[in-house]
C-alpha atoms as a PDB file:
ATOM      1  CA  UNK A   1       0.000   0.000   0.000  1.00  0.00           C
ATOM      2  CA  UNK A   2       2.619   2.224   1.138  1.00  0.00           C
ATOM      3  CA  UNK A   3       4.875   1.277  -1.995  1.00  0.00           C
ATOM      4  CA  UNK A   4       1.687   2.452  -4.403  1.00  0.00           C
ATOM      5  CA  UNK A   5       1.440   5.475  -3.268  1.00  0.00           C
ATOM      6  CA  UNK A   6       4.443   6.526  -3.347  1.00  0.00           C
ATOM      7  CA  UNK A   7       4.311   5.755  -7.050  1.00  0.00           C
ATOM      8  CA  UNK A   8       1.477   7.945  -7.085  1.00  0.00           C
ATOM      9  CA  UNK A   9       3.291  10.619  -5.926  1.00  0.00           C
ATOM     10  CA  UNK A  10       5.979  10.071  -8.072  1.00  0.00           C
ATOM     11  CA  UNK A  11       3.600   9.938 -11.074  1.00  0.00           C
ATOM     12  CA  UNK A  12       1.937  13.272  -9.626  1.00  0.00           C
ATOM     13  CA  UNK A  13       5.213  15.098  -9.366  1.00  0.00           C
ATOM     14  CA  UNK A  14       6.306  14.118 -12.700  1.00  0.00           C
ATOM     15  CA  UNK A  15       3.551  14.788 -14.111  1.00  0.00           C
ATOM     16  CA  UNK A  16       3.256  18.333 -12.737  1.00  0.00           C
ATOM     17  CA  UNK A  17       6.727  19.291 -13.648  1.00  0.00           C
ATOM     18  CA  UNK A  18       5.869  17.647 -17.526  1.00  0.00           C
ATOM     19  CA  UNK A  19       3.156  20.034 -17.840  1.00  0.00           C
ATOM     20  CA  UNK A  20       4.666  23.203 -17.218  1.00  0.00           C
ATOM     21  CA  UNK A  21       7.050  23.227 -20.649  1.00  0.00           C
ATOM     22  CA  UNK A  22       3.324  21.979 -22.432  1.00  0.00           C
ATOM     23  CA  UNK A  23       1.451  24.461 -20.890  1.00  0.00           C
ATOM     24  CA  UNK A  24       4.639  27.511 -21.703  1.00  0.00           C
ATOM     25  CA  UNK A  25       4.225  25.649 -25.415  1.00  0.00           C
ATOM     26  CA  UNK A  26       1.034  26.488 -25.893  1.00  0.00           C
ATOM     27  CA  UNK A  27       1.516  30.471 -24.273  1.00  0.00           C
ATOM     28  CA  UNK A  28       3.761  30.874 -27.520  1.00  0.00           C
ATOM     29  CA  UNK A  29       1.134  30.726 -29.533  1.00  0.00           C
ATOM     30  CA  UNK A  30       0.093  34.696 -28.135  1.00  0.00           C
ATOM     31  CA  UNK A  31       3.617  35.682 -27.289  1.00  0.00           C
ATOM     32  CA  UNK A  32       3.798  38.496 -30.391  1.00  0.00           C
ATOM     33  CA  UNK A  33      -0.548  39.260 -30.153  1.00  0.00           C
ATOM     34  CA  UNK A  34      -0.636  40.544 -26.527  1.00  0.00           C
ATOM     35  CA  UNK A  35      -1.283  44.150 -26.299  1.00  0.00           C
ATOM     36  CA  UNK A  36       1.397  46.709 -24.812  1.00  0.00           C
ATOM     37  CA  UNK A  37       0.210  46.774 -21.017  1.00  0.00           C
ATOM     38  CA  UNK A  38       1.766  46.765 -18.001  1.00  0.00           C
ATOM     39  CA  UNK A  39      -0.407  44.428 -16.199  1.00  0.00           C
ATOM     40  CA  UNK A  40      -0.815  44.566 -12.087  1.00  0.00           C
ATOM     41  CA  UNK A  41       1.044  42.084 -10.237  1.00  0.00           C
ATOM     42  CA  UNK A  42      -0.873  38.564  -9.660  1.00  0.00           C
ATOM     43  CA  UNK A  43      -2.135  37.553  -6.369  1.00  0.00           C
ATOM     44  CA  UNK A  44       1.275  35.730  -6.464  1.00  0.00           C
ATOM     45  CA  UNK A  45       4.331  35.823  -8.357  1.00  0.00           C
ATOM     46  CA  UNK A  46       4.727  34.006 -11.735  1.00  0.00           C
ATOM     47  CA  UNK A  47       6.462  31.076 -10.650  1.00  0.00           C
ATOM     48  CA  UNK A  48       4.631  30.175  -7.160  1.00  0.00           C
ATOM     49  CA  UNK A  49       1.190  30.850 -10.175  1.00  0.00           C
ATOM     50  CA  UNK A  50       2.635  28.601 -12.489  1.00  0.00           C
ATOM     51  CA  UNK A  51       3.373  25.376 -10.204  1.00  0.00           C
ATOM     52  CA  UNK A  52       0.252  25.743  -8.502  1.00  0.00           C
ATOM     53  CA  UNK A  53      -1.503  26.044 -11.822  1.00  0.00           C
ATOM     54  CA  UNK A  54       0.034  22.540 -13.183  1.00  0.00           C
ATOM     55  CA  UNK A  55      -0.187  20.980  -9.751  1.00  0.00           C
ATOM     56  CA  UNK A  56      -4.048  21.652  -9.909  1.00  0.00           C
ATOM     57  CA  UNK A  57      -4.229  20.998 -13.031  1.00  0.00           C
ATOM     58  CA  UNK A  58      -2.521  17.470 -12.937  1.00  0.00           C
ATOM     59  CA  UNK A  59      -4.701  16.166  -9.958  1.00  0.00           C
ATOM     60  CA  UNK A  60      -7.793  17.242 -12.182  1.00  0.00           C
ATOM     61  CA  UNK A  61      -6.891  15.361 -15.085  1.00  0.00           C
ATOM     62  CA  UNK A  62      -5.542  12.546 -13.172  1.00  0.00           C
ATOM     63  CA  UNK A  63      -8.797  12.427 -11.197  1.00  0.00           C
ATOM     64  CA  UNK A  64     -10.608  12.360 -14.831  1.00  0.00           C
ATOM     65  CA  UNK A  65      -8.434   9.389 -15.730  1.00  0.00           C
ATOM     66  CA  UNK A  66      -8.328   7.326 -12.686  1.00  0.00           C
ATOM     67  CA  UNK A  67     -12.698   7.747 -12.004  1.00  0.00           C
ATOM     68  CA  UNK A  68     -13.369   6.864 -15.410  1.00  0.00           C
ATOM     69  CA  UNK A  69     -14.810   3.232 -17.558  1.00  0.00           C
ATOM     70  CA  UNK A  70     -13.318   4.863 -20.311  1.00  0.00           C
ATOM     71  CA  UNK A  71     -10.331   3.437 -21.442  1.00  0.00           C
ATOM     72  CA  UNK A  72      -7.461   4.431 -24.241  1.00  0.00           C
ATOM     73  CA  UNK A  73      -8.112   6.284 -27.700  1.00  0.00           C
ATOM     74  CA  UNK A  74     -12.004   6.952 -26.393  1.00  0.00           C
ATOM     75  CA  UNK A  75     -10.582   8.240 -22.511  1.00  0.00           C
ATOM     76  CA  UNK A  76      -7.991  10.744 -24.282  1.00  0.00           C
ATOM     77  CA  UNK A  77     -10.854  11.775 -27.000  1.00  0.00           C
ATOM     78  CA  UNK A  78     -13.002  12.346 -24.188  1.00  0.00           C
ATOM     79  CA  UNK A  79     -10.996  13.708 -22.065  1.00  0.00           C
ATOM     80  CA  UNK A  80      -9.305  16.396 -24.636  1.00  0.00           C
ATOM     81  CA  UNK A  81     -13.200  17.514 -25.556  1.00  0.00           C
ATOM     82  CA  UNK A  82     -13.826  18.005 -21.714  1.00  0.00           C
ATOM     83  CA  UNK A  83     -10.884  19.986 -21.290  1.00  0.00           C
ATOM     84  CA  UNK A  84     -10.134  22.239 -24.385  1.00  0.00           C
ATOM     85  CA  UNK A  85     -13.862  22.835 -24.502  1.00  0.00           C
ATOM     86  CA  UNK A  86     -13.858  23.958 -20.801  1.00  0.00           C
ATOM     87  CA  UNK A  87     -10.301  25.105 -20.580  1.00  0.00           C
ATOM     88  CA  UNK A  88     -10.350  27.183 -23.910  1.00  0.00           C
ATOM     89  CA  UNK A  89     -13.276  27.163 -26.049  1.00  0.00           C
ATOM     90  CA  UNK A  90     -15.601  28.207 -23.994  1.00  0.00           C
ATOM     91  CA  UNK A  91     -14.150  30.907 -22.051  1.00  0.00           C
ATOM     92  CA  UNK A  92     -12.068  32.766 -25.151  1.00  0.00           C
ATOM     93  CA  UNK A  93     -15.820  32.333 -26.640  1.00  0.00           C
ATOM     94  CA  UNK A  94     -16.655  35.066 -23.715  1.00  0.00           C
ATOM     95  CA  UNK A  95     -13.090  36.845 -24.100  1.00  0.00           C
ATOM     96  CA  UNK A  96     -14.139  37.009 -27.822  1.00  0.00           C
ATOM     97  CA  UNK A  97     -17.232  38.934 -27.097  1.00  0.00           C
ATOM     98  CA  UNK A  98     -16.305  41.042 -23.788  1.00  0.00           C
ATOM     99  CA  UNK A  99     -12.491  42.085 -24.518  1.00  0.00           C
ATOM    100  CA  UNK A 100     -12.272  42.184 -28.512  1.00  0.00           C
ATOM    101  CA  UNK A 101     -11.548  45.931 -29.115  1.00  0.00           C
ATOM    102  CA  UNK A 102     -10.810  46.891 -25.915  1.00  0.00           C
ATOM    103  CA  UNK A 103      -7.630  44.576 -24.866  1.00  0.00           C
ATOM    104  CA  UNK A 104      -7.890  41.401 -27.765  1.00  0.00           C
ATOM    105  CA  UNK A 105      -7.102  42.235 -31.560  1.00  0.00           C
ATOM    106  CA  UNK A 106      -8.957  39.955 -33.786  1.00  0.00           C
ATOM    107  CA  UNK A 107      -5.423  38.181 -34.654  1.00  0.00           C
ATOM    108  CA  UNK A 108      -5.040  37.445 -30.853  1.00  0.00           C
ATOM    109  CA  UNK A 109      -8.624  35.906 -30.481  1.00  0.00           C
ATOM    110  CA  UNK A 110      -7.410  32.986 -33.099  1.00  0.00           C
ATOM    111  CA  UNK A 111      -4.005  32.010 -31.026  1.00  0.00           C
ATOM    112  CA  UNK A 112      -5.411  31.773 -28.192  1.00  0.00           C
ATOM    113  CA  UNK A 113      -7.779  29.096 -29.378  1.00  0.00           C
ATOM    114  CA  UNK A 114      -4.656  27.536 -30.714  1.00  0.00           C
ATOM    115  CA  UNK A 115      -2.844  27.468 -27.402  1.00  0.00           C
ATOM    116  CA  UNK A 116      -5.332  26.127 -25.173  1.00  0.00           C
ATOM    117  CA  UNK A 117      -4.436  22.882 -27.887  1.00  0.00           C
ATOM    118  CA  UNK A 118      -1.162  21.632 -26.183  1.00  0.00           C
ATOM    119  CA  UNK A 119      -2.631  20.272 -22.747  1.00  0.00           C
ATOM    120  CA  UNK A 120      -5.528  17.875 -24.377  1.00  0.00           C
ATOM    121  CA  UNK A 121      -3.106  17.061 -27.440  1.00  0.00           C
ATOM    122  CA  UNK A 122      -0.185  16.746 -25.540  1.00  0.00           C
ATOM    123  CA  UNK A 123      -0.531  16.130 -21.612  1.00  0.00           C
ATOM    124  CA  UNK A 124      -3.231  14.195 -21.139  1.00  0.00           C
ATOM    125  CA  UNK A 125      -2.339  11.295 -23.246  1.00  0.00           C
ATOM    126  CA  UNK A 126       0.282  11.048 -21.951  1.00  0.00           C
ATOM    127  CA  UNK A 127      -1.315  11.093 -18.156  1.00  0.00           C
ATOM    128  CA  UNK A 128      -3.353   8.440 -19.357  1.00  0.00           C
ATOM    129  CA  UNK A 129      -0.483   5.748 -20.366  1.00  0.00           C
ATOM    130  CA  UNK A 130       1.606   6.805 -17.492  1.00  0.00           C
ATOM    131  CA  UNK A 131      -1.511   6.454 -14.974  1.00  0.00           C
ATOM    132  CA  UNK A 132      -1.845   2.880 -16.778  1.00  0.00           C
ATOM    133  CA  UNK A 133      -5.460   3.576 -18.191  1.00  0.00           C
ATOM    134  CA  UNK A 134      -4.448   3.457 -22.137  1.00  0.00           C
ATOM    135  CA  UNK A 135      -4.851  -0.561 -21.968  1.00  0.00           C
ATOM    136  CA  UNK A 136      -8.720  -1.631 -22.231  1.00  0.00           C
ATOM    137  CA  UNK A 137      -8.073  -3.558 -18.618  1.00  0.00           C
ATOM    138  CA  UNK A 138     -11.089  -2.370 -16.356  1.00  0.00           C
ATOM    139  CA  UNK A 139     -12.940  -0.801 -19.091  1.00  0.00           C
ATOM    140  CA  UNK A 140     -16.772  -1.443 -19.771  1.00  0.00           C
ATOM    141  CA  UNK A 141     -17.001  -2.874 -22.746  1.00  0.00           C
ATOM    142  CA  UNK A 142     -20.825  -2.292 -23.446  1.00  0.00           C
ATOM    143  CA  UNK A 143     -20.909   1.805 -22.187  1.00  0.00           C
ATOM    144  CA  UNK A 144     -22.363   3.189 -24.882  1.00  0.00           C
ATOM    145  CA  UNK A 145     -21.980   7.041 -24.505  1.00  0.00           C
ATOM    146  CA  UNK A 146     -26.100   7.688 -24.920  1.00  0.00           C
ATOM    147  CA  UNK A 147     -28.343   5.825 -22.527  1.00  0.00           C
ATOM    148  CA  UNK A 148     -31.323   7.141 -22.485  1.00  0.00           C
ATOM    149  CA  UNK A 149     -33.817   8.898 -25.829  1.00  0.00           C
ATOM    150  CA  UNK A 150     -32.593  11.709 -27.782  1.00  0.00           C
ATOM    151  CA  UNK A 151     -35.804  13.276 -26.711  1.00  0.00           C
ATOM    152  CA  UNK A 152     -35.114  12.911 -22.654  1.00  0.00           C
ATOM    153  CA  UNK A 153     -31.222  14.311 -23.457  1.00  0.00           C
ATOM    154  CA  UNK A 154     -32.543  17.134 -25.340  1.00  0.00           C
ATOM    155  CA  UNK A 155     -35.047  18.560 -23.006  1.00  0.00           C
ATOM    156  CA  UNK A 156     -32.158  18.311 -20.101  1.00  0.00           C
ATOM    157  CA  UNK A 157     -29.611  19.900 -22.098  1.00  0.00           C
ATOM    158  CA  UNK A 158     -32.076  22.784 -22.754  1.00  0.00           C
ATOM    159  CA  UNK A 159     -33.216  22.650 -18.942  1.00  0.00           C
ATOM    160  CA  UNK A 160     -29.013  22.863 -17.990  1.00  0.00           C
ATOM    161  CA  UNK A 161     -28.582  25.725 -20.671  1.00  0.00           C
ATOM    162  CA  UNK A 162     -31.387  27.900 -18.940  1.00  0.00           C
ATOM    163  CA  UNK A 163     -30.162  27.466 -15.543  1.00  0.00           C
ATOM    164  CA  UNK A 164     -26.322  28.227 -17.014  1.00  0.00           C
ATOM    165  CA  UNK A 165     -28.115  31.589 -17.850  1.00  0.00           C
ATOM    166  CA  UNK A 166     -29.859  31.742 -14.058  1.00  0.00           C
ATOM    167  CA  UNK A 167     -26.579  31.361 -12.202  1.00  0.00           C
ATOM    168  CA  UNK A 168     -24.303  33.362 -14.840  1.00  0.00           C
ATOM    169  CA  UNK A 169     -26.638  36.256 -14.660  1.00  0.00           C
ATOM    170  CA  UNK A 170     -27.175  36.123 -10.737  1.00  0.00           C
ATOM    171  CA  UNK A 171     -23.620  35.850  -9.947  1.00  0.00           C
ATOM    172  CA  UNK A 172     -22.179  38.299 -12.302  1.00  0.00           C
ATOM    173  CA  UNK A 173     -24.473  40.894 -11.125  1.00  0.00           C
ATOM    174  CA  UNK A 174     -24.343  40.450  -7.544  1.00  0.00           C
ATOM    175  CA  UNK A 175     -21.036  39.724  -7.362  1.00  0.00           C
ATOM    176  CA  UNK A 176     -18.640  40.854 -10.443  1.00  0.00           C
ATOM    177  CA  UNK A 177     -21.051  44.306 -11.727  1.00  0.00           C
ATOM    178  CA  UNK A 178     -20.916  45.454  -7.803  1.00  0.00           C
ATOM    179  CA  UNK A 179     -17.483  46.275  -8.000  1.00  0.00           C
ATOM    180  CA  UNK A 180     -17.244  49.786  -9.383  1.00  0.00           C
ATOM    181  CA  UNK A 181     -14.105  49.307 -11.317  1.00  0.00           C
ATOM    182  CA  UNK A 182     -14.913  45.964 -13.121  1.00  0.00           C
ATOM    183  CA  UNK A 183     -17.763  48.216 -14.264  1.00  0.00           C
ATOM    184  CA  UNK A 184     -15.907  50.613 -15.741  1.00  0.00           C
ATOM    185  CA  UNK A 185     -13.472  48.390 -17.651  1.00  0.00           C
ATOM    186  CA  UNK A 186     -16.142  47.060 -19.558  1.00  0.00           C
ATOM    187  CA  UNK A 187     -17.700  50.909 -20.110  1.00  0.00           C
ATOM    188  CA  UNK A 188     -20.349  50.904 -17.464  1.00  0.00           C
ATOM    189  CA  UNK A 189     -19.965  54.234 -16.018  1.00  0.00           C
ATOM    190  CA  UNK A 190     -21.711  55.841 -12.657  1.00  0.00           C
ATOM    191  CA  UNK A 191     -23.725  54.010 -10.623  1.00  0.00           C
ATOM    192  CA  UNK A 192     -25.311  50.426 -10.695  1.00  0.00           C
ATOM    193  CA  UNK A 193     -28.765  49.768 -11.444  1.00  0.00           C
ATOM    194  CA  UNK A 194     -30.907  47.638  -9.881  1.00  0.00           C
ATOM    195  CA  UNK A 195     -31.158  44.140 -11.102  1.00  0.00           C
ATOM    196  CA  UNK A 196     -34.517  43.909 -12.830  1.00  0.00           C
ATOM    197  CA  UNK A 197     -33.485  47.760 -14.542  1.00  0.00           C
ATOM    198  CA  UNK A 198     -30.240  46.251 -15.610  1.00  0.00           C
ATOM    199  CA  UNK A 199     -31.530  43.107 -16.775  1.00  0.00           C
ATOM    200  CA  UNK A 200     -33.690  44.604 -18.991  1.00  0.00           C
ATOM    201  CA  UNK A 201     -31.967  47.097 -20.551  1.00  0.00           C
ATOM    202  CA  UNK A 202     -28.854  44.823 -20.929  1.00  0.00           C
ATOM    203  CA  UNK A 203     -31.132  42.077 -22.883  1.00  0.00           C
ATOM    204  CA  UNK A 204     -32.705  45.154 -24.506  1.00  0.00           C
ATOM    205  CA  UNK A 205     -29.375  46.819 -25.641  1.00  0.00           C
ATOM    206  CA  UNK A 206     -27.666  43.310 -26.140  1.00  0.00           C
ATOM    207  CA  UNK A 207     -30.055  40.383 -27.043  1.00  0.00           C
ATOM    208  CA  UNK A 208     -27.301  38.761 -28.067  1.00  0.00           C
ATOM    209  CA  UNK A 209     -25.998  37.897 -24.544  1.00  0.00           C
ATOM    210  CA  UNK A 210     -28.508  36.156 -23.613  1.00  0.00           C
ATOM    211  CA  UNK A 211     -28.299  34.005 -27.328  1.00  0.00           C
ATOM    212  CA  UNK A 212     -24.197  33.414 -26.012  1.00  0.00           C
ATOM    213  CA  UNK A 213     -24.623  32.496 -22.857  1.00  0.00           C
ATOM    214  CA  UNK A 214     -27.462  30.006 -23.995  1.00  0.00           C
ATOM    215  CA  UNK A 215     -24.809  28.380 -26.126  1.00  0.00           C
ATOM    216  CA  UNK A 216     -22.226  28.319 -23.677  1.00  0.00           C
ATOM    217  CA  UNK A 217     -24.337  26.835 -21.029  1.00  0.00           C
ATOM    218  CA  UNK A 218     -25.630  24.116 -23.720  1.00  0.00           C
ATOM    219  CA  UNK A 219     -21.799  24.150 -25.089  1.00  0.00           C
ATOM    220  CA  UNK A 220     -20.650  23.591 -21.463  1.00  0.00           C
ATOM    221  CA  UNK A 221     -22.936  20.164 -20.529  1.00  0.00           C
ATOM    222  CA  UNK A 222     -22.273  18.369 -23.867  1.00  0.00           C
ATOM    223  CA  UNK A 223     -18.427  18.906 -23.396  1.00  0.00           C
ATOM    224  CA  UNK A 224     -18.249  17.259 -20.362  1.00  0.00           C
ATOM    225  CA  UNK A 225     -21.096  14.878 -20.463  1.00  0.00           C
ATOM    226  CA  UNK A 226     -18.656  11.854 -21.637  1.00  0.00           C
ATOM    227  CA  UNK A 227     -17.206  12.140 -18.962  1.00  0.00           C
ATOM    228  CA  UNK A 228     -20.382  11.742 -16.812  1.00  0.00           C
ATOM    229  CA  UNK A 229     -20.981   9.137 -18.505  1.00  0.00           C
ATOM    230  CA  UNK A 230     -18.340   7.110 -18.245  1.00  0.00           C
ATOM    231  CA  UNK A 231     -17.488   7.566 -14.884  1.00  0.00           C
ATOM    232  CA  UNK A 232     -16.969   4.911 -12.245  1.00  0.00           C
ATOM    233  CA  UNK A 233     -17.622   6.820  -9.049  1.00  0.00           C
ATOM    234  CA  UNK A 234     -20.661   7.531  -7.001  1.00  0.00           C
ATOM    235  CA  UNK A 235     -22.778  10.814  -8.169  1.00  0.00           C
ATOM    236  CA  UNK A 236     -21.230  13.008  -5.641  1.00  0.00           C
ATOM    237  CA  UNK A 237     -17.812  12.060  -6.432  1.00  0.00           C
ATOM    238  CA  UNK A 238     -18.055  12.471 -10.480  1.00  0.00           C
ATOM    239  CA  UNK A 239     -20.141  15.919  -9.646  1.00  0.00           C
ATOM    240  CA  UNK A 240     -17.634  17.287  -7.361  1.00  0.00           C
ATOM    241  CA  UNK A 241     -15.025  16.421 -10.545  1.00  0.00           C
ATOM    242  CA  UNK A 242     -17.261  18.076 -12.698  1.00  0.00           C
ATOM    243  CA  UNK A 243     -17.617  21.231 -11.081  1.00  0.00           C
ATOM    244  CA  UNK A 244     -13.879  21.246 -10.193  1.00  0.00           C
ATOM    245  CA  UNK A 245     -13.378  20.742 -14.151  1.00  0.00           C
ATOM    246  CA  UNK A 246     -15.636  23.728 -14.517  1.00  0.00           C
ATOM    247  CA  UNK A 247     -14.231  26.187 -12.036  1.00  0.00           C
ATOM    248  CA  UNK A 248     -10.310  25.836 -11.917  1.00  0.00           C
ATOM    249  CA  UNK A 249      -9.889  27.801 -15.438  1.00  0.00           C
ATOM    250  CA  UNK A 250     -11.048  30.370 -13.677  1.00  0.00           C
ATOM    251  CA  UNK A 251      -7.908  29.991 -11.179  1.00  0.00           C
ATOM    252  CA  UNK A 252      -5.798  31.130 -13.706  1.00  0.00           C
ATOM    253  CA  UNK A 253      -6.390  35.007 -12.305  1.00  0.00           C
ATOM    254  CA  UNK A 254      -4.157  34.820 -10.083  1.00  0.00           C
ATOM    255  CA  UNK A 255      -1.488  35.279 -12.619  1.00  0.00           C
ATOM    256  CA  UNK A 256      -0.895  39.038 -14.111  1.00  0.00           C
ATOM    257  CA  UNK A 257      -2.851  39.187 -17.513  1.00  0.00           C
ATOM    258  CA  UNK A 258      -2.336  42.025 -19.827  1.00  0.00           C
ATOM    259  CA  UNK A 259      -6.044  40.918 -21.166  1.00  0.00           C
ATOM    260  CA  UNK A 260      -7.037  42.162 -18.085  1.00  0.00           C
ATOM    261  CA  UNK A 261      -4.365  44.563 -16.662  1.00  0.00           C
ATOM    262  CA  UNK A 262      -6.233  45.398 -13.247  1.00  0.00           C
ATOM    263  CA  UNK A 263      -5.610  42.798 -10.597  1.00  0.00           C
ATOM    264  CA  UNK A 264      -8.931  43.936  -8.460  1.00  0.00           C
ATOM    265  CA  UNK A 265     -11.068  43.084 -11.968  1.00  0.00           C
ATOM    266  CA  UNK A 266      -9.136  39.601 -12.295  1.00  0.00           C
ATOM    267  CA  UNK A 267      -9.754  38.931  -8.200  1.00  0.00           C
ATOM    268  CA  UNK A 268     -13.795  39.724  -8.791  1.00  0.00           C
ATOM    269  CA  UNK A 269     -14.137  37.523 -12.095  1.00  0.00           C
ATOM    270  CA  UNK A 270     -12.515  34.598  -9.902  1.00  0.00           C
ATOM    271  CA  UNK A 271     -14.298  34.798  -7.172  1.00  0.00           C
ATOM    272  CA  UNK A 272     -17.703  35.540  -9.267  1.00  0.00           C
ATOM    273  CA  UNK A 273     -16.734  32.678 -11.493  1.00  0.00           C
ATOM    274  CA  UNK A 274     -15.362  29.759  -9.336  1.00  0.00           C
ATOM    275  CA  UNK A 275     -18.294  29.261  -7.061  1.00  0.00           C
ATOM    276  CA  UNK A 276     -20.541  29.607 -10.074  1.00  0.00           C
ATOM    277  CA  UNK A 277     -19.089  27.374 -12.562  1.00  0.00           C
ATOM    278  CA  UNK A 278     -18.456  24.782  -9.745  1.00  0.00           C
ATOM    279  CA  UNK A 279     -22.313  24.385  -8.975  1.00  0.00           C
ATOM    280  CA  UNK A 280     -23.373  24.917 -12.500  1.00  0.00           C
ATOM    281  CA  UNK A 281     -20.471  21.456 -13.085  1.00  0.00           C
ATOM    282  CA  UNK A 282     -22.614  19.773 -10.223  1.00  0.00           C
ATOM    283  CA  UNK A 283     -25.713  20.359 -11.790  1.00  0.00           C
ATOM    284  CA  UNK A 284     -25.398  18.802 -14.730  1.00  0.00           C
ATOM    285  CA  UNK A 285     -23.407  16.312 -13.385  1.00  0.00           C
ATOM    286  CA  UNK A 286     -27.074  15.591 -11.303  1.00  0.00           C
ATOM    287  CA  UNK A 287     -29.231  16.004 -14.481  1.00  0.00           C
ATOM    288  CA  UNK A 288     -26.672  13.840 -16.471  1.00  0.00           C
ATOM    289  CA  UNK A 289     -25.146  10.717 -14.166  1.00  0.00           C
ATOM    290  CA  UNK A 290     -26.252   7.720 -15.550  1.00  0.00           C
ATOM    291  CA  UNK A 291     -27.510   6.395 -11.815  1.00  0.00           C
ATOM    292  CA  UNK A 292     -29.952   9.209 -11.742  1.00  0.00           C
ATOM    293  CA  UNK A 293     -30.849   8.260 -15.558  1.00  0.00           C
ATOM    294  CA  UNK A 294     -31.375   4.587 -14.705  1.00  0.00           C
ATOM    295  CA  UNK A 295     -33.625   6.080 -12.270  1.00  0.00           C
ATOM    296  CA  UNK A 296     -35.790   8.076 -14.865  1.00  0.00           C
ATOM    297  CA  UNK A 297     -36.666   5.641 -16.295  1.00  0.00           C
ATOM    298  CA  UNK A 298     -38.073   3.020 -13.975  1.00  0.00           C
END
């Protein structure tokens, strides 16, 4: 017992150290786009960000691999949607729409899709065959990845998508728009409005919001549903993984971003976001585990 984990944490600490140099890979990829700002310091200094980043990192993906029936080609597809499409994809979707023209040039909104690629190409395969989960031993031969009607998936996806919009909504206005100067760096000047004013004028003004955050909510549940799916765990377990797969991009203020120069906007958007994401991950983890599915159906 004592001789396996300490494999483990050999496995853990290799693995955290391997995924630094990926990770710094992929940041090249933006090197020559970011804009000429002088960001504020992090909450901590680049290199205390950067290992915790990969140490969190590496548990989370290990976690994904070592909880899951999935096994080889199907665990690293899986695995690479789940985490590019929560990772990257969905949040430079928002950094598209909030911070294009006032801190993103259309050239940098392309790279950094491309460098979010290096972790899920890269890193996780390689977490897989060094956590031992590439063979098929252990794996399920008969999961099928839908188990239950098109119909029933589609009216929960749509059910997850409008409480995505629920929670984003409450969250960014009680916590992110209170802060006076995360208002201002997106152009909201004076004072705040109240909540049913500023919900309707924003969905007035911007209709479009509402259309995005739709699609990312619906985006968000069918990236990481595989991995619902195929996990081995109880419910509680695989949602507590999902929300944690959900939330930790979000650590990644605590690094100095020239995207967002001002360290008090980074602070609010991680602590609006973190809580957030992590109960919107648990959610659909409870609309999607396939106990709760078998359960449906009796």
């Amino acid at each position: 017992m004592v001789r396996q984990y300490l494999i483990w944490l050999i496995k853990i600490a290799g693995l955290t150290i391997l995924y630094i140099p990926i990770w710094i890979a992929g940041a090249m990829f933006i090197q020559d786009g970011l804009p000429d700002v002088q960001p504020e310091p992090g909450l901590v200094n680049e290199t205390t960000g950067m290992l915790i980043l990969a140490l969190v990192n590496t548990l989370l993906i290990i976690s994904l691999i070592v909880t899951s029936q999935w096994r080889g080609w199907k665990l690293a597809l899986f695995l690479a949607i789940a985490y590019f499409g929560s990772f990257t994809f969905i949040t430079q979707i928002e950094t598209w729409y909030f911070l294009t023209g006032l801190t993103v040039s259309s050239e940098l909104i392309s790279a950094l899709f491309l460098m979010g690629l290096t972790v899920p190409l890269l890193f996780i395969p390689i977490a897989i065959l060094i956590s031992g989960y590439w063979k098929d031993e252990g794996a399920v031969s008969d999961l099928k990845l839908l188990d239950m009607p098109v119909k029933q998936f589609i009216i929960r996806l749509t059910a997850i998508s409008i409480l995505y919009v629920i929670i984003y909504w409450i969250a960014g206005y009680y916590i992110a728009w209170q802060n006076p100067e995360l208002r201002s760096f997106y152009g909201s000047q004076g004072e705040i409005m109240p909540f049913w004013d500023h919900t309707i004028q924003t969905l007035s003004d911007t209709p479009d919001l509402l259309i995005l955050q739709l699609f990312r909510g619906t985006l968000f549940a069918l990236f990481v549903y595989p991995v619902i799916r195929g996990s081995s765990v109880s419910p509680w377990l695989t949602s507590l993984i999902t929300g944690s797969l959900l939330a930790i991009p979000s650590l990644g203020h605590i690094l100095a971003n020239p995207l967002i120069p001002s360290a008090e906007v980074r602070f609010t958007h991680m602590i609006e976001t973190i809580p957030s994401t992590f109960l919107f991950g648990m959610i659909i983890s409870w609309f999607f585990h396939r106990k709760i599915t078998t359960a449906s159906r009796k």
